[in-house]
N, C-alpha and C. Protein backbone atom coordinates (compact mmCIF):
# COMPACT_ATOMS: atom_id res chain seq x y z
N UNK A 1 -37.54 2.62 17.68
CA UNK A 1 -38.83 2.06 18.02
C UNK A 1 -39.86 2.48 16.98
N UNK A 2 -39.78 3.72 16.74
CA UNK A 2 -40.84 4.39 15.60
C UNK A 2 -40.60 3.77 14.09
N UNK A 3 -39.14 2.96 13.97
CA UNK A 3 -38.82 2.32 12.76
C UNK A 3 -39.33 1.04 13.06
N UNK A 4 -39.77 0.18 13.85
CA UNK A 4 -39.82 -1.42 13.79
C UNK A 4 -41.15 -0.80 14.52
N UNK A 5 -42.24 -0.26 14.72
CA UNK A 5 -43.76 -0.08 14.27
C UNK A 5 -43.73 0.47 12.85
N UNK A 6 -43.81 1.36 12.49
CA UNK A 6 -43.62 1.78 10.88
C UNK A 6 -43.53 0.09 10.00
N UNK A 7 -42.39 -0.41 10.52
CA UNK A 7 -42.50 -1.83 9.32
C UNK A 7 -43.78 -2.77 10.12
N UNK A 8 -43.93 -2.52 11.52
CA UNK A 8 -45.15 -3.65 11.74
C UNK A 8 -46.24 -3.36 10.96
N UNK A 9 -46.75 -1.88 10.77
CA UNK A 9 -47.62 -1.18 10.24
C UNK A 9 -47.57 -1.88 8.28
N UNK A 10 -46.48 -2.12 7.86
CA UNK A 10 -46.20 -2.25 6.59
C UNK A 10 -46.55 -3.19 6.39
N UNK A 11 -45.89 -4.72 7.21
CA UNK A 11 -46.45 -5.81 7.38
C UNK A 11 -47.22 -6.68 7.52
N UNK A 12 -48.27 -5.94 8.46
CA UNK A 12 -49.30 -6.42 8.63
C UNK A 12 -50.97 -7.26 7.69
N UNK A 13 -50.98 -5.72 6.85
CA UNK A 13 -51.70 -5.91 5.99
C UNK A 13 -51.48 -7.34 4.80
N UNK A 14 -50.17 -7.12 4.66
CA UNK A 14 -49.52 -8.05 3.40
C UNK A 14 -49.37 -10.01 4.62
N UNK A 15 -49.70 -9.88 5.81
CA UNK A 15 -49.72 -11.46 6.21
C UNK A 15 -51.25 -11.70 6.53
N UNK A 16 -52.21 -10.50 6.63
CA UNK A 16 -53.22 -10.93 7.00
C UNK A 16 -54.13 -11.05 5.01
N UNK A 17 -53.48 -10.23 4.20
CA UNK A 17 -53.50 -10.80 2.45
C UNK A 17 -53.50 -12.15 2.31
N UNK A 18 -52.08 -12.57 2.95
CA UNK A 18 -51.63 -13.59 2.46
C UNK A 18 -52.29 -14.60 2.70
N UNK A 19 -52.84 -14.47 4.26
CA UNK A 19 -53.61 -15.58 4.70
C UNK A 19 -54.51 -16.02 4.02
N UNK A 20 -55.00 -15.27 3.81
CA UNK A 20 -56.56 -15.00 2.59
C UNK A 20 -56.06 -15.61 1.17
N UNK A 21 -55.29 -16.19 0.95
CA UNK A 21 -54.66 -16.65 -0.74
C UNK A 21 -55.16 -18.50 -0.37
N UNK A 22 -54.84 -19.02 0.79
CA UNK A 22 -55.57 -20.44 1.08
C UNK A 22 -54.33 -21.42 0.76
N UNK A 23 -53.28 -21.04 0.07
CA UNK A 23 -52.29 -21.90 -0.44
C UNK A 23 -51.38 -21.64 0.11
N UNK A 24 -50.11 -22.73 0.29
CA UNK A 24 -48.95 -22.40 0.97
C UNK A 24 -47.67 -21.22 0.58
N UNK A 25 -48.23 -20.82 -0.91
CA UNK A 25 -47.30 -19.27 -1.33
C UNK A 25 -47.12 -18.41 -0.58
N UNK A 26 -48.10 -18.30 0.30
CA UNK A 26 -47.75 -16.79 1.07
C UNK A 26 -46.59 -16.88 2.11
N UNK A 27 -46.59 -18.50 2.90
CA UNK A 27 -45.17 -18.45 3.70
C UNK A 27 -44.37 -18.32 2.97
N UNK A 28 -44.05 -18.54 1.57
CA UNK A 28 -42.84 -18.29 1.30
C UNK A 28 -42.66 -16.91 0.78
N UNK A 29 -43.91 -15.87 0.61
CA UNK A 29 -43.88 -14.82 0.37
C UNK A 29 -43.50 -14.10 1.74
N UNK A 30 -44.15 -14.63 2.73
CA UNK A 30 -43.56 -13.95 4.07
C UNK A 30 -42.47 -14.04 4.44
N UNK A 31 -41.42 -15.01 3.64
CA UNK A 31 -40.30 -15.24 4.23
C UNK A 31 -39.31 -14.42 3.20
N UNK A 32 -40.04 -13.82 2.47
CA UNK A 32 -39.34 -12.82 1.81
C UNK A 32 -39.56 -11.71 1.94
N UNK A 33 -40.44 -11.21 2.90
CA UNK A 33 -40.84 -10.14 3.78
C UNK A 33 -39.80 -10.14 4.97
N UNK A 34 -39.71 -11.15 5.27
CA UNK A 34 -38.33 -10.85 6.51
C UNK A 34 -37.31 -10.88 6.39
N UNK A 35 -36.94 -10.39 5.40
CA UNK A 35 -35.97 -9.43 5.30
C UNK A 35 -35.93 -8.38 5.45
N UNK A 36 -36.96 -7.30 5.21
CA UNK A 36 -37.28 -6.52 6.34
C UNK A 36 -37.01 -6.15 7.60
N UNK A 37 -36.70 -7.01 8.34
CA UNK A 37 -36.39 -6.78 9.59
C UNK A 37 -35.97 -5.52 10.36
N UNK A 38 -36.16 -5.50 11.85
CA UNK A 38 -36.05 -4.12 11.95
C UNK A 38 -34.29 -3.55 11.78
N UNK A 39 -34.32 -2.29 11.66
CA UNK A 39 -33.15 -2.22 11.17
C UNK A 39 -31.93 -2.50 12.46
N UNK A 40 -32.16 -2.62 13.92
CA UNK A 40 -31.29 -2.56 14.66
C UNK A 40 -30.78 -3.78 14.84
N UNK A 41 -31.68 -4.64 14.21
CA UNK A 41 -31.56 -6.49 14.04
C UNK A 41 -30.85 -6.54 12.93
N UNK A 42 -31.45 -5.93 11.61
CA UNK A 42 -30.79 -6.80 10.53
C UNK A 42 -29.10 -5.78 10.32
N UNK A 43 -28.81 -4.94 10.78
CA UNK A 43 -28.05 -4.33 10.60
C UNK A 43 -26.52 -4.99 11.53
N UNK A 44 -25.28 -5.09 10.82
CA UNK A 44 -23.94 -6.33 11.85
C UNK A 44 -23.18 -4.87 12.80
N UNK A 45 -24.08 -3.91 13.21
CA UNK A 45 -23.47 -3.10 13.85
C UNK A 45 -24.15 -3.66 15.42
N UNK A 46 -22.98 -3.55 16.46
CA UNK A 46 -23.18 -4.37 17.88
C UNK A 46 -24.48 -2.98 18.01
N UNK A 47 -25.13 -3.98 18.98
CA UNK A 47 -26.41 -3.50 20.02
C UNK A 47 -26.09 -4.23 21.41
N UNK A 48 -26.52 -2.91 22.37
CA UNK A 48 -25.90 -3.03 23.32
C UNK A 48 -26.43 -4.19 24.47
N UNK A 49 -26.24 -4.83 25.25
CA UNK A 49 -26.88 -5.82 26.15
C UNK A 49 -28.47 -5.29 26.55
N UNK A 50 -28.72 -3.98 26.95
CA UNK A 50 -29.73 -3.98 27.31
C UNK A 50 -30.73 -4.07 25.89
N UNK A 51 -30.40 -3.54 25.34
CA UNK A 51 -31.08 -3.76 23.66
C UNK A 51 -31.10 -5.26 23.18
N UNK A 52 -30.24 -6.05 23.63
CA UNK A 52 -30.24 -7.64 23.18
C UNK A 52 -31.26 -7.99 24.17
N UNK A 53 -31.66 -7.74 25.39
CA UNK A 53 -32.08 -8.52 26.21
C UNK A 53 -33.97 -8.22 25.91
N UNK A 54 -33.91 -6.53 26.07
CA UNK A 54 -35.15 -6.46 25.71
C UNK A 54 -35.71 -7.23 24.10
N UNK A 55 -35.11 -6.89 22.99
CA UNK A 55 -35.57 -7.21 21.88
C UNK A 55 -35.56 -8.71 21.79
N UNK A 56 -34.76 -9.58 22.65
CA UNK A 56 -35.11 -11.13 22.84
C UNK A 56 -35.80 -11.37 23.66
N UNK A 57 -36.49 -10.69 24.69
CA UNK A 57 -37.40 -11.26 25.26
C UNK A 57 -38.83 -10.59 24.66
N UNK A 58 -38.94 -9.67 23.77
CA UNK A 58 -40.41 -9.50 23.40
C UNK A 58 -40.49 -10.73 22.16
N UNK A 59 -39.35 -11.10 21.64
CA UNK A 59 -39.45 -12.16 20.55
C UNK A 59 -40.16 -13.35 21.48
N UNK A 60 -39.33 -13.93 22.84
CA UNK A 60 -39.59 -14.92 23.63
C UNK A 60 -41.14 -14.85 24.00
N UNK A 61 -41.83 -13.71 24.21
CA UNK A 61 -42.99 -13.84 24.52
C UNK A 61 -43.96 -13.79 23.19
N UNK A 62 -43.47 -13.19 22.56
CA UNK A 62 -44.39 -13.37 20.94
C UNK A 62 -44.38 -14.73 20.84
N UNK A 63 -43.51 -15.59 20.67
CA UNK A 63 -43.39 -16.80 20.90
C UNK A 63 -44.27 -17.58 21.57
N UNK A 64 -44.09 -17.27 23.06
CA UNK A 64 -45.06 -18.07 23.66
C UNK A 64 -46.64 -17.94 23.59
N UNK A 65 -46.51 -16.41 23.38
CA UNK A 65 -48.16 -16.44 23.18
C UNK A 65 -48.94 -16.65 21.99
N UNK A 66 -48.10 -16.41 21.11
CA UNK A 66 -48.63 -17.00 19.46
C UNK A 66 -48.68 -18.37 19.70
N UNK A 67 -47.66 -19.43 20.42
CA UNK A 67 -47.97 -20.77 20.22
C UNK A 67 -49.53 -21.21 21.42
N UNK A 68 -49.14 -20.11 22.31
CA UNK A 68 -50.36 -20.84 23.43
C UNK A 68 -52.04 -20.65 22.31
N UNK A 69 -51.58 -19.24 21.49
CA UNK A 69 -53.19 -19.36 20.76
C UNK A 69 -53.21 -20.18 19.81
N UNK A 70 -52.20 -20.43 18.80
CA UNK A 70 -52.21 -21.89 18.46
C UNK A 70 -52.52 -22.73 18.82
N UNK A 71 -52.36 -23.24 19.63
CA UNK A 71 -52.62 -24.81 20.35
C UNK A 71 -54.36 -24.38 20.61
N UNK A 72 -55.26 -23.31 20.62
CA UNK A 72 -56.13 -23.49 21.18
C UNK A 72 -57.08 -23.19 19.33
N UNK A 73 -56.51 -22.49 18.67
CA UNK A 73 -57.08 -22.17 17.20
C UNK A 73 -56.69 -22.67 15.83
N UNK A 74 -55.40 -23.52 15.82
CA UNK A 74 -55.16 -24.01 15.01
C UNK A 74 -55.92 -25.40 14.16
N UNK A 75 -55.65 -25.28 13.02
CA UNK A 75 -57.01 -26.17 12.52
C UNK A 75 -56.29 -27.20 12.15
N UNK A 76 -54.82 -27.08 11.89
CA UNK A 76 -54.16 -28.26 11.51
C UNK A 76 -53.08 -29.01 12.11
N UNK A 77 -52.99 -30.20 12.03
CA UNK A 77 -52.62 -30.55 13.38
C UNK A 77 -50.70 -30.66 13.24
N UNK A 78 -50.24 -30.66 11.63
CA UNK A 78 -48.77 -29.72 11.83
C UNK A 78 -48.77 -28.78 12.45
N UNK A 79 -49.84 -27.58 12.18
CA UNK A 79 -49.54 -26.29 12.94
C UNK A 79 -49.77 -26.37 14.77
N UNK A 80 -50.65 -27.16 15.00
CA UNK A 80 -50.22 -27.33 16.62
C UNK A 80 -49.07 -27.84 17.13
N UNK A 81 -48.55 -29.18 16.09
CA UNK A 81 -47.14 -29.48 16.80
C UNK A 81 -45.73 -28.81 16.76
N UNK A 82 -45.93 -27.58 15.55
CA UNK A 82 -44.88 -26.89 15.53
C UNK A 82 -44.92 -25.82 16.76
N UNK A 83 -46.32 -25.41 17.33
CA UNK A 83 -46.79 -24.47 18.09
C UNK A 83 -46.32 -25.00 19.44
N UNK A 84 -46.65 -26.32 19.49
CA UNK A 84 -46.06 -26.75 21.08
C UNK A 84 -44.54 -26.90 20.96
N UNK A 85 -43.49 -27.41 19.91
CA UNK A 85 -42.49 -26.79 19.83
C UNK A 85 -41.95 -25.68 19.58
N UNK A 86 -42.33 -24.48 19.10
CA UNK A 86 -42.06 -23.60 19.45
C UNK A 86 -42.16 -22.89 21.00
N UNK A 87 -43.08 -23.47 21.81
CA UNK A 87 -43.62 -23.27 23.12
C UNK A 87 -42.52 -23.66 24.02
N UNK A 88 -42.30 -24.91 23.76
CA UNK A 88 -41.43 -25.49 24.68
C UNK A 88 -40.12 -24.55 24.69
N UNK A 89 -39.57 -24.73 23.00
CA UNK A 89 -38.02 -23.78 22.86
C UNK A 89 -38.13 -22.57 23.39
N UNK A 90 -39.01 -21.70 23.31
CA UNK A 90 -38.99 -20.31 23.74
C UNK A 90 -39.02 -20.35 25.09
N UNK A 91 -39.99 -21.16 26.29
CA UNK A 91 -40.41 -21.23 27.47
C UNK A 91 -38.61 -21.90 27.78
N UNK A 92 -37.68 -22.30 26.90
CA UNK A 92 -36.19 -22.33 27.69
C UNK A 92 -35.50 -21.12 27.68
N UNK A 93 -35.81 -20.93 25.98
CA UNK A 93 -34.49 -19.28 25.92
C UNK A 93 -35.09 -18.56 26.85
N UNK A 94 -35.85 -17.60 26.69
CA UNK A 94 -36.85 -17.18 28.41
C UNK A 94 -35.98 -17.10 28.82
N UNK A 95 -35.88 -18.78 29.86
CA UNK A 95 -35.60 -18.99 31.13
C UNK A 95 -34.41 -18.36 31.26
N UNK A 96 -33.26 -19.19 30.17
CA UNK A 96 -31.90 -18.70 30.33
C UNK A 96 -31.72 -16.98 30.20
N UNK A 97 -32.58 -16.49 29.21
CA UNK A 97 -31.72 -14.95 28.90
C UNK A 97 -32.71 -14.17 30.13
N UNK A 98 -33.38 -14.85 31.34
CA UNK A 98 -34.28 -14.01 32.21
C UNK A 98 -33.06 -14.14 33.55
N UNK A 99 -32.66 -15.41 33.50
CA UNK A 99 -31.39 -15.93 34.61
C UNK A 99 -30.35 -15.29 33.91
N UNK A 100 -29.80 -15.28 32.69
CA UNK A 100 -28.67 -14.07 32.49
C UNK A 100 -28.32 -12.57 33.00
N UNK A 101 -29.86 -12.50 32.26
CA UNK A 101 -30.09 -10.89 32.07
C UNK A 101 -30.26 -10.44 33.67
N UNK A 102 -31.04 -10.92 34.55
CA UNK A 102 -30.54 -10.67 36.17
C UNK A 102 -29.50 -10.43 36.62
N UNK A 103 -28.38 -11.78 36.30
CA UNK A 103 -27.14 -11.68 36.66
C UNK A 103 -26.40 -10.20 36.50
N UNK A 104 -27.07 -9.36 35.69
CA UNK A 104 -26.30 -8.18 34.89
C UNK A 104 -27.46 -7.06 34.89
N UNK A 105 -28.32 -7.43 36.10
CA UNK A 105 -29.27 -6.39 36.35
C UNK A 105 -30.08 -5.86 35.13
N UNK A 106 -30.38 -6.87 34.29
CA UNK A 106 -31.54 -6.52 33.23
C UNK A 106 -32.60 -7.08 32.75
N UNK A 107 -33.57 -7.00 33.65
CA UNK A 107 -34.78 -7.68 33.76
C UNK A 107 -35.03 -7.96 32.08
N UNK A 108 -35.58 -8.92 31.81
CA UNK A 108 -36.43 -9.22 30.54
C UNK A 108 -37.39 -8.45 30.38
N UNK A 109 -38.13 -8.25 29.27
CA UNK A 109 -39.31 -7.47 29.56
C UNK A 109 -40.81 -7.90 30.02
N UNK A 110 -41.83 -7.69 30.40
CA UNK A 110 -42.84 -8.59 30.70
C UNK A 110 -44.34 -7.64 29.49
N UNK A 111 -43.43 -7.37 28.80
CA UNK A 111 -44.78 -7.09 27.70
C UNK A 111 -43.90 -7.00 26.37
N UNK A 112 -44.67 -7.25 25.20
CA UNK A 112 -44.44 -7.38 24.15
C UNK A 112 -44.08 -5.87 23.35
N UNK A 113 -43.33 -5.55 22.45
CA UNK A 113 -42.94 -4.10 21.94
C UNK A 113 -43.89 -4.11 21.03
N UNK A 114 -43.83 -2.83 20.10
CA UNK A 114 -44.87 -3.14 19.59
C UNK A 114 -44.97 -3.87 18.53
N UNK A 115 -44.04 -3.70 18.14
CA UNK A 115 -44.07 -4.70 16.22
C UNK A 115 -44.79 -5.96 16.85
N UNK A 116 -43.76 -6.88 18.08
CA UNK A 116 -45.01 -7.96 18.32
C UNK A 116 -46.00 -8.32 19.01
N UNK A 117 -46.53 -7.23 19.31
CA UNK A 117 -48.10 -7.03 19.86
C UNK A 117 -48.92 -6.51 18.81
N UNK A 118 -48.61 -6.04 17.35
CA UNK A 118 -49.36 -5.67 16.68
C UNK A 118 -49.66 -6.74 16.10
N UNK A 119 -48.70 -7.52 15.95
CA UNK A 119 -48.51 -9.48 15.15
C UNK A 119 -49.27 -9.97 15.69
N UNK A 120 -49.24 -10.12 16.98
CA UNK A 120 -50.48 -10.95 18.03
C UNK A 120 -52.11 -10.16 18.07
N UNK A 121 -51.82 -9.16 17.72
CA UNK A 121 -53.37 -8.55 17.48
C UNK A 121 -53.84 -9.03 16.21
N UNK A 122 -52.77 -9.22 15.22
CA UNK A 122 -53.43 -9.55 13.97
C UNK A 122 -53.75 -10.73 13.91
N UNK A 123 -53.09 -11.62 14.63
CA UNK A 123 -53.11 -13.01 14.56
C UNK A 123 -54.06 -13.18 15.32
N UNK A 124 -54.51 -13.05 16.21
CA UNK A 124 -55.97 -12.97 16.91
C UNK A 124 -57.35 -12.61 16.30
N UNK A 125 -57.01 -11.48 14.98
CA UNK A 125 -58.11 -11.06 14.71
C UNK A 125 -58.09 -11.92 12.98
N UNK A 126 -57.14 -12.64 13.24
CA UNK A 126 -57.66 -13.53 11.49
C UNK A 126 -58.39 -14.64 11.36
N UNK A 127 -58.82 -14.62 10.36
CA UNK A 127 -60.33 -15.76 9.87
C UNK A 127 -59.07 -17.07 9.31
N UNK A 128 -57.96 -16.85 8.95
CA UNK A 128 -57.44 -17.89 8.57
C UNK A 128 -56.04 -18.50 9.22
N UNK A 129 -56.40 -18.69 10.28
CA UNK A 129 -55.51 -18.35 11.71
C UNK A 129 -53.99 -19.65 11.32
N UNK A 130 -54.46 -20.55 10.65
CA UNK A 130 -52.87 -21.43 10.15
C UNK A 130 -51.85 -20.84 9.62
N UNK A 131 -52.75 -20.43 8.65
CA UNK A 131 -51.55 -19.46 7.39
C UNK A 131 -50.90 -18.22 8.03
N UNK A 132 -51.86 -17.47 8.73
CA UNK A 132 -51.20 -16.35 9.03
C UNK A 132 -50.19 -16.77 10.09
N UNK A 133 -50.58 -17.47 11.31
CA UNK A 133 -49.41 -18.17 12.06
C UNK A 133 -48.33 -18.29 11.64
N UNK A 134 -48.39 -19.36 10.53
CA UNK A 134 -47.10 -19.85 9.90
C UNK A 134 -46.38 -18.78 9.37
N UNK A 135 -46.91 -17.75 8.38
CA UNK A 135 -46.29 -16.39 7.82
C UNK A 135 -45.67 -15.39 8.59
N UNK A 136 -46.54 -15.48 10.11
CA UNK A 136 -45.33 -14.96 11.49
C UNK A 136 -44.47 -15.27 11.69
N UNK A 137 -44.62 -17.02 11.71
CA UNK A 137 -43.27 -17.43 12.48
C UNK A 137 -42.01 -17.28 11.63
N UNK A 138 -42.32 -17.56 9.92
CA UNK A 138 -41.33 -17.12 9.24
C UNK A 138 -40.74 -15.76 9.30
N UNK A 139 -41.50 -14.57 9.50
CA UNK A 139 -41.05 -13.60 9.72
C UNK A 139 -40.02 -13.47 11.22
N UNK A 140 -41.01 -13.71 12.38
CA UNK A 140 -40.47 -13.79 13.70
C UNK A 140 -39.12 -14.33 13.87
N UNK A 141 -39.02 -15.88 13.56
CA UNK A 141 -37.99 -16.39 13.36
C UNK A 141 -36.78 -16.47 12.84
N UNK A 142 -36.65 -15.22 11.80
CA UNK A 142 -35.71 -15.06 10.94
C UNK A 142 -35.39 -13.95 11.38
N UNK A 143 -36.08 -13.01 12.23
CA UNK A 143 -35.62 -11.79 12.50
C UNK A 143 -34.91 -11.84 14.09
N UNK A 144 -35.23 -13.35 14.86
CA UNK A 144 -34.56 -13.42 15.93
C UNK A 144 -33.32 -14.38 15.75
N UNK A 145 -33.24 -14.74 14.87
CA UNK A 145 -32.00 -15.81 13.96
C UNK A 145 -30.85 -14.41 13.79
N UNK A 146 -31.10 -13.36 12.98
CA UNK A 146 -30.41 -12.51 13.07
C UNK A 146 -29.86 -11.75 14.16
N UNK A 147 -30.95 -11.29 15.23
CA UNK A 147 -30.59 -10.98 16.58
C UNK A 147 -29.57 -12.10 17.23
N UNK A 148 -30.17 -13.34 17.34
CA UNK A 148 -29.24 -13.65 18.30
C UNK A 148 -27.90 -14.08 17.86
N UNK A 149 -27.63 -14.64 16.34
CA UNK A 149 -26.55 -14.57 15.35
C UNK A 149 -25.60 -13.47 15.43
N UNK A 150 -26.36 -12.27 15.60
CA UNK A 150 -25.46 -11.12 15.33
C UNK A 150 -24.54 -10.73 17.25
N UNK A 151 -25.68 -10.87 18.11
CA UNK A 151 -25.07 -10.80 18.96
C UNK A 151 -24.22 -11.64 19.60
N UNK A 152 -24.54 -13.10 19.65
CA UNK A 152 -23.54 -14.00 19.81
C UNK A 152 -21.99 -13.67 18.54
N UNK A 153 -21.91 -13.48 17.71
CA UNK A 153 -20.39 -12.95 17.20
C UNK A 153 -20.16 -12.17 17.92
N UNK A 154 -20.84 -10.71 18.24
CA UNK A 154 -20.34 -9.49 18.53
C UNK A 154 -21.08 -8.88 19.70
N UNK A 155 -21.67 -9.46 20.45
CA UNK A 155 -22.32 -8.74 21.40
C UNK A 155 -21.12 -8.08 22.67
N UNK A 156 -21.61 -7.44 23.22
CA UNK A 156 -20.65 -7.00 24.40
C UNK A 156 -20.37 -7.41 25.74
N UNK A 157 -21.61 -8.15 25.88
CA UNK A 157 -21.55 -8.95 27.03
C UNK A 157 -20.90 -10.37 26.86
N UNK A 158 -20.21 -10.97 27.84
CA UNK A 158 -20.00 -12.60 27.87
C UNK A 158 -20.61 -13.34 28.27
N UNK A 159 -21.45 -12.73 29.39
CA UNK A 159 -22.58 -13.60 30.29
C UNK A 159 -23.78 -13.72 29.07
N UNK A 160 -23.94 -12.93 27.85
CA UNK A 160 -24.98 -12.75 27.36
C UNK A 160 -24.50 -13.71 26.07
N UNK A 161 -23.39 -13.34 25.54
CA UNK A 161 -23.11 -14.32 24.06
C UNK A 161 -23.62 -15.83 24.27
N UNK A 162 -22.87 -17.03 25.34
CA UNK A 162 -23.39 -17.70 25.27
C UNK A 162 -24.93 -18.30 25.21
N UNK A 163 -25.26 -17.24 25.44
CA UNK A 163 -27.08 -17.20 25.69
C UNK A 163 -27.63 -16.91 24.31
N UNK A 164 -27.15 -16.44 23.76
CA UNK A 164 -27.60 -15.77 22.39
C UNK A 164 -27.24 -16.97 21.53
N UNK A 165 -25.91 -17.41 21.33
CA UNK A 165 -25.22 -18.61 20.56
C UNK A 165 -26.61 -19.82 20.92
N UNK A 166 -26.74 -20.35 22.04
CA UNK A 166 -27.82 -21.58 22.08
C UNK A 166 -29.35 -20.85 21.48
N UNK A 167 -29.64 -19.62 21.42
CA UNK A 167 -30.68 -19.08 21.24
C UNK A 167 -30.87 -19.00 19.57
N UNK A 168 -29.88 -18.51 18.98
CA UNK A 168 -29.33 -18.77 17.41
C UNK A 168 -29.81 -19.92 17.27
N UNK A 169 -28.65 -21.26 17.78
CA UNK A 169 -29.15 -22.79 17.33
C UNK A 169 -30.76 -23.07 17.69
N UNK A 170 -31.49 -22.81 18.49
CA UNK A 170 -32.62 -22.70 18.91
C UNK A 170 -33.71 -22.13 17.44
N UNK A 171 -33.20 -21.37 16.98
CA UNK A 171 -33.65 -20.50 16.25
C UNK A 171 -34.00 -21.02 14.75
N UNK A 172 -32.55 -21.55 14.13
CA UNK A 172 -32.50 -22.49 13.55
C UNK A 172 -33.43 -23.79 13.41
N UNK A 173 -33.66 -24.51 14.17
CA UNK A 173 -34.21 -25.55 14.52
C UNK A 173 -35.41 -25.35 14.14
N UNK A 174 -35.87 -24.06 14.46
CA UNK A 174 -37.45 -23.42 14.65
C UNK A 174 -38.07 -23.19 13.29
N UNK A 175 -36.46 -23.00 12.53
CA UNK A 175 -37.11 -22.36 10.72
C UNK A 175 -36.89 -23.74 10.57
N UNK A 176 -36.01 -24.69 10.42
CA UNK A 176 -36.11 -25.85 9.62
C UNK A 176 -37.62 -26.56 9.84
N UNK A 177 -38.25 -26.90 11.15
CA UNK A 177 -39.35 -27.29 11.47
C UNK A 177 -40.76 -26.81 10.60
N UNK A 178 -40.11 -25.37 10.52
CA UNK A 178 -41.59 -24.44 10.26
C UNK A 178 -41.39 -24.81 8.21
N UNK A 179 -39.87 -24.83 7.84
CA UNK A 179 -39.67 -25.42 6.62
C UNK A 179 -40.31 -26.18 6.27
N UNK A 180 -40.24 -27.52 7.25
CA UNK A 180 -40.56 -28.80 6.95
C UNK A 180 -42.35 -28.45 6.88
N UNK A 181 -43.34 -27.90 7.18
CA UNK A 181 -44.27 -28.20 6.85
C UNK A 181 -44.66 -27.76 5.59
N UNK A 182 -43.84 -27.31 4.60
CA UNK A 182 -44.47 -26.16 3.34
C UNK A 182 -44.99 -27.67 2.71
């Protein structure tokens, strides 16, 4: 936990920079920032169900609440429609890994960890609220592409892989979209 604040801490500064540049370089500079990722994500060593469930559902709610302030601050009207799709996809994985994770007695979480509550603080407190959005989601997205990638091969649960596998393709979908606007 003290390693994935430490990189939010690292991060931060360099998407709320980027925002401030006005041109579309910085998503692709952010998307070379996520690689970064925290190390229990980017690393192909299994993490255990309760660790899959929490670290996908603070992604699921970063998600939803970055797109709900989108839709209300975004200035451009790609960035709202990627925001209400992202809204929609996340408001499913949710559903499913909240109906999984029950099944196996592991509540989702109902607050954000911190890496993405520090994202949503920053993203709240920026003057250039598109860019930095977009420079999240590249980060966000690539670091839950890996989560749920890694656990669908190798996770430990069965009730949970399939959940992770549609959450992956989900995931996917989310970077090509966020692609398509550069």
């Amino acid at each position: 936990m003290r390693r994935l604040l430490a990189r939010a801490i690292v991060l931060l500064p360099a998407l709320i920079l980027a925002g401030c540049g006005g041109s579309g370089a910085h998503v692709q500079s952010a998307s070379a920032s996520a690689s970064m990722t925290p190390a229990v994500i980017a690393s192909p060593v299994m993490i255990s169900a309760a660790a899959y469930v929490a670290t996908a559902s603070s992604i699921d709610l970063y998600e939803m609440q970055s797109a709900q302030l989108a839709l209300q601050r975004a200035q451009d009207p790609a960035t709202r429609a990627l925001a209400e799709k992202l809204l929609s996809a996340h408001q499913g994985t949710s559903a499913q890994l909240s109906y999984a994770g029950r099944r196996l007695d592991l509540l989702p979480s109902a607050s954000l960890d911190a890496e993405h509550l520090a994202m949503l603080n920053a993203l709240q407190a920026t003057s250039d609220f598109d860019h930095t959005y977009r420079a999240q989601q590249a980060i966000v997205l690539q670091e839950g592409l890996k989560l749920h990638e890694g656990y669908a091969k190798s996770g430990d649960s069965p009730t949970l892989k399939p959940i992770a596998a549609n959450a992956e393709n989900v995931m996917r979908a989310n970077l090509q979209a966020l692609r398509g606007l550069r």
